[in-house]
PDB file of N, CA and C in Angstrom:
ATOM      1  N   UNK A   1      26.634 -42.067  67.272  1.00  0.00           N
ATOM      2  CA  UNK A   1      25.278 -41.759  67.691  1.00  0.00           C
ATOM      3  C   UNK A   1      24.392 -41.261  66.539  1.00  0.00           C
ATOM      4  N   UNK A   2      24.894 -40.135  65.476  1.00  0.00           N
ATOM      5  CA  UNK A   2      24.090 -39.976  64.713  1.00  0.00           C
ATOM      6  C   UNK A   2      23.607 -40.980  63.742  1.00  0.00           C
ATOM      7  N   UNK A   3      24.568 -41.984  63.416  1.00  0.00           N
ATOM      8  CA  UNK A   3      23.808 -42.985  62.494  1.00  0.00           C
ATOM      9  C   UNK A   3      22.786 -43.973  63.180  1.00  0.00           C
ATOM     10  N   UNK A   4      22.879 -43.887  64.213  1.00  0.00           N
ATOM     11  CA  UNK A   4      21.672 -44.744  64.859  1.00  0.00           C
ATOM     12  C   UNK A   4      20.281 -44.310  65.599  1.00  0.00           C
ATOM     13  N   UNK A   5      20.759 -42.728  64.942  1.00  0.00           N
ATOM     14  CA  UNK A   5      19.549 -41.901  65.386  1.00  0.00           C
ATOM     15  C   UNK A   5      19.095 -41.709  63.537  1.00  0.00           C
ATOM     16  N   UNK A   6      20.088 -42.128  62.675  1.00  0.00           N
ATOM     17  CA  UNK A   6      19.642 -42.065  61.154  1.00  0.00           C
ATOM     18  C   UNK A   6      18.782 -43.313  61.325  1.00  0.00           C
ATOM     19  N   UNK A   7      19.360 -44.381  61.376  1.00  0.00           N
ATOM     20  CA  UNK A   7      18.528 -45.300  61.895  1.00  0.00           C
ATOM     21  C   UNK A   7      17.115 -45.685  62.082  1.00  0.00           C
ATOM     22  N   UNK A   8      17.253 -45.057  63.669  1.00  0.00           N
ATOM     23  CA  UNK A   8      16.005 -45.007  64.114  1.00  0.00           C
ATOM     24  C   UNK A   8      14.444 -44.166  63.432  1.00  0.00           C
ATOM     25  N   UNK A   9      14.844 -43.134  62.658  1.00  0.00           N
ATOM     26  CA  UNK A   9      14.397 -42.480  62.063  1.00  0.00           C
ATOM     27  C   UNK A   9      13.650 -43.014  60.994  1.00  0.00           C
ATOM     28  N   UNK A  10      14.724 -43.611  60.031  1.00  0.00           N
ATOM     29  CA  UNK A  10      14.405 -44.476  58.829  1.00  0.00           C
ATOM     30  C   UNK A  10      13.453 -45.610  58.923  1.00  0.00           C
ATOM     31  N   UNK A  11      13.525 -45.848  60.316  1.00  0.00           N
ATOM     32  CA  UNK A  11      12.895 -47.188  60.821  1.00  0.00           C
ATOM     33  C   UNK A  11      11.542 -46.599  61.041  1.00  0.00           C
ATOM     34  N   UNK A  12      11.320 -45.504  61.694  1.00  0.00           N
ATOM     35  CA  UNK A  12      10.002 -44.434  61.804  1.00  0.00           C
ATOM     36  C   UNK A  12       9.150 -43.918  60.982  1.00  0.00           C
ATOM     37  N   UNK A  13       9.956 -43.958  59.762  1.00  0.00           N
ATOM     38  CA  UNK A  13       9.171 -42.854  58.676  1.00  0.00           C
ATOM     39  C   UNK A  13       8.851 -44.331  57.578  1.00  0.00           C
ATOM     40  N   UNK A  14       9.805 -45.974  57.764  1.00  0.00           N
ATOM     41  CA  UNK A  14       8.759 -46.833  56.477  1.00  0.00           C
ATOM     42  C   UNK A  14       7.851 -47.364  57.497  1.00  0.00           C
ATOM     43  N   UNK A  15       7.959 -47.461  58.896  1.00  0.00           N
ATOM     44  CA  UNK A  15       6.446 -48.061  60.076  1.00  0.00           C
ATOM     45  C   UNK A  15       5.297 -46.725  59.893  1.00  0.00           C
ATOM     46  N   UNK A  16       5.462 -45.793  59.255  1.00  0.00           N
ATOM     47  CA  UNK A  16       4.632 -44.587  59.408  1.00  0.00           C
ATOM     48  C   UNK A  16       4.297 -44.383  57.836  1.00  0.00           C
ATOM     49  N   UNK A  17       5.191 -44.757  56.806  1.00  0.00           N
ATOM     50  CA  UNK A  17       5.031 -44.839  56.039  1.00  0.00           C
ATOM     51  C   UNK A  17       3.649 -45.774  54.922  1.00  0.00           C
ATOM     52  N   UNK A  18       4.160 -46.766  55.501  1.00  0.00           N
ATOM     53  CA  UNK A  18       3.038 -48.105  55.760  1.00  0.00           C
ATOM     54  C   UNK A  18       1.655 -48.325  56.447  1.00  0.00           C
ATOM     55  N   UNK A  19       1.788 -48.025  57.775  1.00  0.00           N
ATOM     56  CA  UNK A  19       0.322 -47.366  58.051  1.00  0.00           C
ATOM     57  C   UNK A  19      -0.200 -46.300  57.201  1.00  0.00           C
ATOM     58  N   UNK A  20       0.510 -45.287  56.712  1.00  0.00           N
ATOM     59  CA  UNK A  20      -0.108 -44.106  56.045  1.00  0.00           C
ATOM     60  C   UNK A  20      -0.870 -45.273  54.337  1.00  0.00           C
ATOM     61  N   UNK A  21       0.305 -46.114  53.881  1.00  0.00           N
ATOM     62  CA  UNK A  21      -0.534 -46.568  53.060  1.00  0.00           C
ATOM     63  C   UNK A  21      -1.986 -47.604  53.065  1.00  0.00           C
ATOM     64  N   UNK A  22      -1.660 -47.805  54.470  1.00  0.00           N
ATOM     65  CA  UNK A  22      -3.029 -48.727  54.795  1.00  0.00           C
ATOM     66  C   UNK A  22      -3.827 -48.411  55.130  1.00  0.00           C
ATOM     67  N   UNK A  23      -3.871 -47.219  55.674  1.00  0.00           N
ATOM     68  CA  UNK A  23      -4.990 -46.596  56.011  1.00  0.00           C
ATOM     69  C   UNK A  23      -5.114 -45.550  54.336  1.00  0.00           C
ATOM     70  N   UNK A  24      -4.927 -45.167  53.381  1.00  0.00           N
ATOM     71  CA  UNK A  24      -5.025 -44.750  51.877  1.00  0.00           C
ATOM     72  C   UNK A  24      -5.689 -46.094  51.448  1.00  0.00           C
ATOM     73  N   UNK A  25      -5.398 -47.246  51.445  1.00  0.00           N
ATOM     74  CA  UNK A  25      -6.086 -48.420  50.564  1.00  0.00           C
ATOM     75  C   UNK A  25      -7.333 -48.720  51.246  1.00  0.00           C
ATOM     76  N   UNK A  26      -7.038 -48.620  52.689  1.00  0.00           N
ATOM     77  CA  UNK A  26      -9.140 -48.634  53.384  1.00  0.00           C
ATOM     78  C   UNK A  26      -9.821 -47.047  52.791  1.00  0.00           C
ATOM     79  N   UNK A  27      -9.330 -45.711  52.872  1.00  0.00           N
ATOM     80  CA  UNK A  27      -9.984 -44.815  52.604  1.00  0.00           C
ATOM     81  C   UNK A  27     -10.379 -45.163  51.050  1.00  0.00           C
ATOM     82  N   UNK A  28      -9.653 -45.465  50.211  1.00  0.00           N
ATOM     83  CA  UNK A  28      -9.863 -45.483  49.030  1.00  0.00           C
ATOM     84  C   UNK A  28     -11.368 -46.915  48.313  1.00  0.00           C
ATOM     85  N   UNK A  29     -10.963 -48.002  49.209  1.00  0.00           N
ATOM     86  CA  UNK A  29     -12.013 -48.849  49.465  1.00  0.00           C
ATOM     87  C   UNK A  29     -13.442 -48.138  50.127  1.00  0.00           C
ATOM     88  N   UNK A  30     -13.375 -47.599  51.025  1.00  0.00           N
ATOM     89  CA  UNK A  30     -14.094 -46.866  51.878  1.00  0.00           C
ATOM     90  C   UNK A  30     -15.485 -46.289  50.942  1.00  0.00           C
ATOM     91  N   UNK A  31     -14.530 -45.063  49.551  1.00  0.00           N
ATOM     92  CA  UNK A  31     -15.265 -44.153  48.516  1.00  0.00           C
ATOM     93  C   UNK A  31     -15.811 -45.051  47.644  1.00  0.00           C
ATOM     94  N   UNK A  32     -14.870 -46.336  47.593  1.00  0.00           N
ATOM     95  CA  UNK A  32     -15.282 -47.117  46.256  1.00  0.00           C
ATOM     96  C   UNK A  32     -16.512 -48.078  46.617  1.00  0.00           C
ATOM     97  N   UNK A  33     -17.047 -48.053  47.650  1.00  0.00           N
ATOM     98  CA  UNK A  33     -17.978 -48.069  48.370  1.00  0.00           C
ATOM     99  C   UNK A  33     -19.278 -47.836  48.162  1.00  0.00           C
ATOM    100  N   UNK A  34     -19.075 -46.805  47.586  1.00  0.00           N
ATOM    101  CA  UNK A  34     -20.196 -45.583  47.438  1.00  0.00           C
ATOM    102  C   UNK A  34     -20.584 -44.716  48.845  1.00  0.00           C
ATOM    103  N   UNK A  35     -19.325 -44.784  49.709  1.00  0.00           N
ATOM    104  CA  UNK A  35     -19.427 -44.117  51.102  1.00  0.00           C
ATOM    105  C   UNK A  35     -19.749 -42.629  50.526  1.00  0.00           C
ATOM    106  N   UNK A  36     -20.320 -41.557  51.139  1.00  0.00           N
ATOM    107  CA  UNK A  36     -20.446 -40.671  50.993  1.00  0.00           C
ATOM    108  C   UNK A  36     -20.016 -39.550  52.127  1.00  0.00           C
ATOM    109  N   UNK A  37     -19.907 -40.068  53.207  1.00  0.00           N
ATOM    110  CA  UNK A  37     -19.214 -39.073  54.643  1.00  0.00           C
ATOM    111  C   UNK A  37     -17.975 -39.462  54.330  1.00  0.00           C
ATOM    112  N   UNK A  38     -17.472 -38.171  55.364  1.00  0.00           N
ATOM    113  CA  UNK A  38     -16.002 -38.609  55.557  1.00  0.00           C
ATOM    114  C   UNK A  38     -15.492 -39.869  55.472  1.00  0.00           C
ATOM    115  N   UNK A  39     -14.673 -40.347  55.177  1.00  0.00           N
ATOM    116  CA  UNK A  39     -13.593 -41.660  55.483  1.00  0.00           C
ATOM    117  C   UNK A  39     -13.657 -41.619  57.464  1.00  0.00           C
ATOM    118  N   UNK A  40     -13.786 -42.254  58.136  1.00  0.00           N
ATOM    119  CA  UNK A  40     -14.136 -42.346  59.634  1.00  0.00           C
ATOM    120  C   UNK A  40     -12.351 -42.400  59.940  1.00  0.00           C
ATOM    121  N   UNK A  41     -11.435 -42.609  59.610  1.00  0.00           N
ATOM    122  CA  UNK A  41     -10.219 -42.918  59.952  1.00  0.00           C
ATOM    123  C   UNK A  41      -9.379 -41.871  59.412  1.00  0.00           C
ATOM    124  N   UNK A  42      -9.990 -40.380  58.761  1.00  0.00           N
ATOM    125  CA  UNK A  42      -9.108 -39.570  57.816  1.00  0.00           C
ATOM    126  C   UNK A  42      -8.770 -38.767  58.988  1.00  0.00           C
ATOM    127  N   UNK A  43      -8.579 -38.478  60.391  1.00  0.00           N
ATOM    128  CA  UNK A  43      -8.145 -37.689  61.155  1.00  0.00           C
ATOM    129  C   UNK A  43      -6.697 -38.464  61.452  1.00  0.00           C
ATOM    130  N   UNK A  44      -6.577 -39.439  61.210  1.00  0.00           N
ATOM    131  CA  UNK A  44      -5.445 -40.247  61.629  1.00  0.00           C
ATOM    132  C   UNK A  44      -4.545 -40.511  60.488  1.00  0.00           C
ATOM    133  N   UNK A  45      -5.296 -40.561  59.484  1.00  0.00           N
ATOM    134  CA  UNK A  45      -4.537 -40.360  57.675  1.00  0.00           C
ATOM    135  C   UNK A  45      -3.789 -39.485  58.006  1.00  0.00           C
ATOM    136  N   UNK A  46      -4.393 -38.071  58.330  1.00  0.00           N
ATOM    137  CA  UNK A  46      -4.071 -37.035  58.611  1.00  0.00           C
ATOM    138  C   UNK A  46      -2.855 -36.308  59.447  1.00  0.00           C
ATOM    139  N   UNK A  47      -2.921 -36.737  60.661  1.00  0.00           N
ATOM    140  CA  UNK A  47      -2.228 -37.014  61.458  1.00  0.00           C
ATOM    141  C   UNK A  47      -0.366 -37.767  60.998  1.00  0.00           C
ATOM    142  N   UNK A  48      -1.017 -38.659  60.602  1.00  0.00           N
ATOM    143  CA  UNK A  48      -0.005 -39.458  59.677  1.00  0.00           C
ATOM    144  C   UNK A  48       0.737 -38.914  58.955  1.00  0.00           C
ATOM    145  N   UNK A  49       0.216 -37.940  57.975  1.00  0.00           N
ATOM    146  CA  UNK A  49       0.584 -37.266  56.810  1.00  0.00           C
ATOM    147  C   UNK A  49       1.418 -36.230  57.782  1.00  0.00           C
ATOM    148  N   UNK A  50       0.746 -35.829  58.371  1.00  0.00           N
ATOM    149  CA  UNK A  50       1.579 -34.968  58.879  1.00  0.00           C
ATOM    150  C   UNK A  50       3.045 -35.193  59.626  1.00  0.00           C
ATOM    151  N   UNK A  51       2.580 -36.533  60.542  1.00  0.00           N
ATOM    152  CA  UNK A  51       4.059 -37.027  61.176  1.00  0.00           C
ATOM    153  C   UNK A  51       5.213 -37.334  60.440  1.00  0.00           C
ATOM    154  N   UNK A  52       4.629 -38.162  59.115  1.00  0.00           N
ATOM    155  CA  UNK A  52       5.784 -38.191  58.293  1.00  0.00           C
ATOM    156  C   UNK A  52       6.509 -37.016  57.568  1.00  0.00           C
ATOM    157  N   UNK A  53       5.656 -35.830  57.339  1.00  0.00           N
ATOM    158  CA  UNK A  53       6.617 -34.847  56.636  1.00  0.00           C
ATOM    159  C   UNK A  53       7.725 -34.497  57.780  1.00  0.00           C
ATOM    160  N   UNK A  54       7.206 -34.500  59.495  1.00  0.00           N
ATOM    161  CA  UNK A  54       8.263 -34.010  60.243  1.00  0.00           C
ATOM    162  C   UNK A  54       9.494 -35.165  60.237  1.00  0.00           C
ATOM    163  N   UNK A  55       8.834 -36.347  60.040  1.00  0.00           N
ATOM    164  CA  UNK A  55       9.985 -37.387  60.276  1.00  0.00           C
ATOM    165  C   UNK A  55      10.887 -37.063  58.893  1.00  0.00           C
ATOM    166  N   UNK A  56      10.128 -36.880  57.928  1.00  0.00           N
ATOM    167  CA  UNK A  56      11.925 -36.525  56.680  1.00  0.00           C
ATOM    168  C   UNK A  56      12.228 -35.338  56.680  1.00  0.00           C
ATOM    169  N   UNK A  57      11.602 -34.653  57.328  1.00  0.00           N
ATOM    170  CA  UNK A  57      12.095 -32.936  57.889  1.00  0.00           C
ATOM    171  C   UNK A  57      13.680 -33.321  58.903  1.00  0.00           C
ATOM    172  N   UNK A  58      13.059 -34.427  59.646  1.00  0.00           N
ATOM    173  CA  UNK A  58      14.069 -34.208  60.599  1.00  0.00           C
ATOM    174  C   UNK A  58      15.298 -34.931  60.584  1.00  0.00           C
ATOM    175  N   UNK A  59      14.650 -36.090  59.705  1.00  0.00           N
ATOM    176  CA  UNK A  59      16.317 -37.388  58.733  1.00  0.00           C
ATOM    177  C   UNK A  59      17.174 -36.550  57.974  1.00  0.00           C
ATOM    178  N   UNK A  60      16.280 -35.368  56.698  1.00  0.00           N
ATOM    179  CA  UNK A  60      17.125 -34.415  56.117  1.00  0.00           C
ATOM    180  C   UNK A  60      18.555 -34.143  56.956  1.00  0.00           C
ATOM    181  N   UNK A  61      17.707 -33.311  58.283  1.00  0.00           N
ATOM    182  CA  UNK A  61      18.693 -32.287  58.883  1.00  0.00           C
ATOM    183  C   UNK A  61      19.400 -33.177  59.638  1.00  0.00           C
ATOM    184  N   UNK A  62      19.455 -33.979  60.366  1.00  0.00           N
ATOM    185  CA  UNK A  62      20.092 -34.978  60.781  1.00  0.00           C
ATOM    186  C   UNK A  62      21.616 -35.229  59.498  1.00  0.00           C
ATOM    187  N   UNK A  63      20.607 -35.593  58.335  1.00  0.00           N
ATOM    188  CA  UNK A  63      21.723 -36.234  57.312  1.00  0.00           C
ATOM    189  C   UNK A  63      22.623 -34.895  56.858  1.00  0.00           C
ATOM    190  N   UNK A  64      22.021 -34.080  56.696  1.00  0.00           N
ATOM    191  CA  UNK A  64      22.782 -32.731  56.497  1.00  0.00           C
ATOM    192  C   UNK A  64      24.308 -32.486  57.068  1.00  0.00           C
ATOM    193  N   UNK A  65      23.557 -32.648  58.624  1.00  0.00           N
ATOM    194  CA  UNK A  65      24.408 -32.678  59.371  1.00  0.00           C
ATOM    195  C   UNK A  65      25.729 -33.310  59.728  1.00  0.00           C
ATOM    196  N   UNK A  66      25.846 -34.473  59.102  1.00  0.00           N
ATOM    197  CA  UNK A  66      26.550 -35.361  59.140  1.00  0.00           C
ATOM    198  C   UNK A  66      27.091 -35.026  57.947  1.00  0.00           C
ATOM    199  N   UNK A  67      26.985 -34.696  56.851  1.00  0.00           N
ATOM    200  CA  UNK A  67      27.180 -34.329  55.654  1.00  0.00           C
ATOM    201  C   UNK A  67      28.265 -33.602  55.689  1.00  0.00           C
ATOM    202  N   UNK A  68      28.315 -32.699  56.923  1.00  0.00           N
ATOM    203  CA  UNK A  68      29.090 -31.216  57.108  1.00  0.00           C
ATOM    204  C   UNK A  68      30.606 -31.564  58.224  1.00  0.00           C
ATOM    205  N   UNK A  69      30.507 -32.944  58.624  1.00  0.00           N
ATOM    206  CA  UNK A  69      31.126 -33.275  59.316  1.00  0.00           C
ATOM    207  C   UNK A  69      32.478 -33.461  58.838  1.00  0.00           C
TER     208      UNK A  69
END
């Protein structure tokens, strides 16, 4: 069970990974722009950024875990 919850995980954090970079190459297009407001999509960058630190927060301890086995 745990390797397919390693798995699933790994599978979570490069699909989250990837949006996080596609939405970085529109924000970055966005400035190069000469946009001057916010990026309209940086609450979800955001969001993003954030989901992924919990998703390798939680592969760590997962892998840890297994580590100790």
């Amino acid at each position: 069970m745990p390797n397919h919850s390693l798995a699933w995980l790994k599978q979570q954090i490069a699909d989250c990974f990837d949006e996080k970079n596609r939405l970085t190459a529109a924000m970055d297009s966005w400035y190069a722009s000469g946009n001057r407001s916010r990026f309209p999509d940086y609450p979800l960058l955001d969001r993003l950024n954030n989901r992924l630190s919990r998703l390798d927060s939680s592969y760590k301890t997962l892998w840890d875990s297994q580590a100790t086995i």
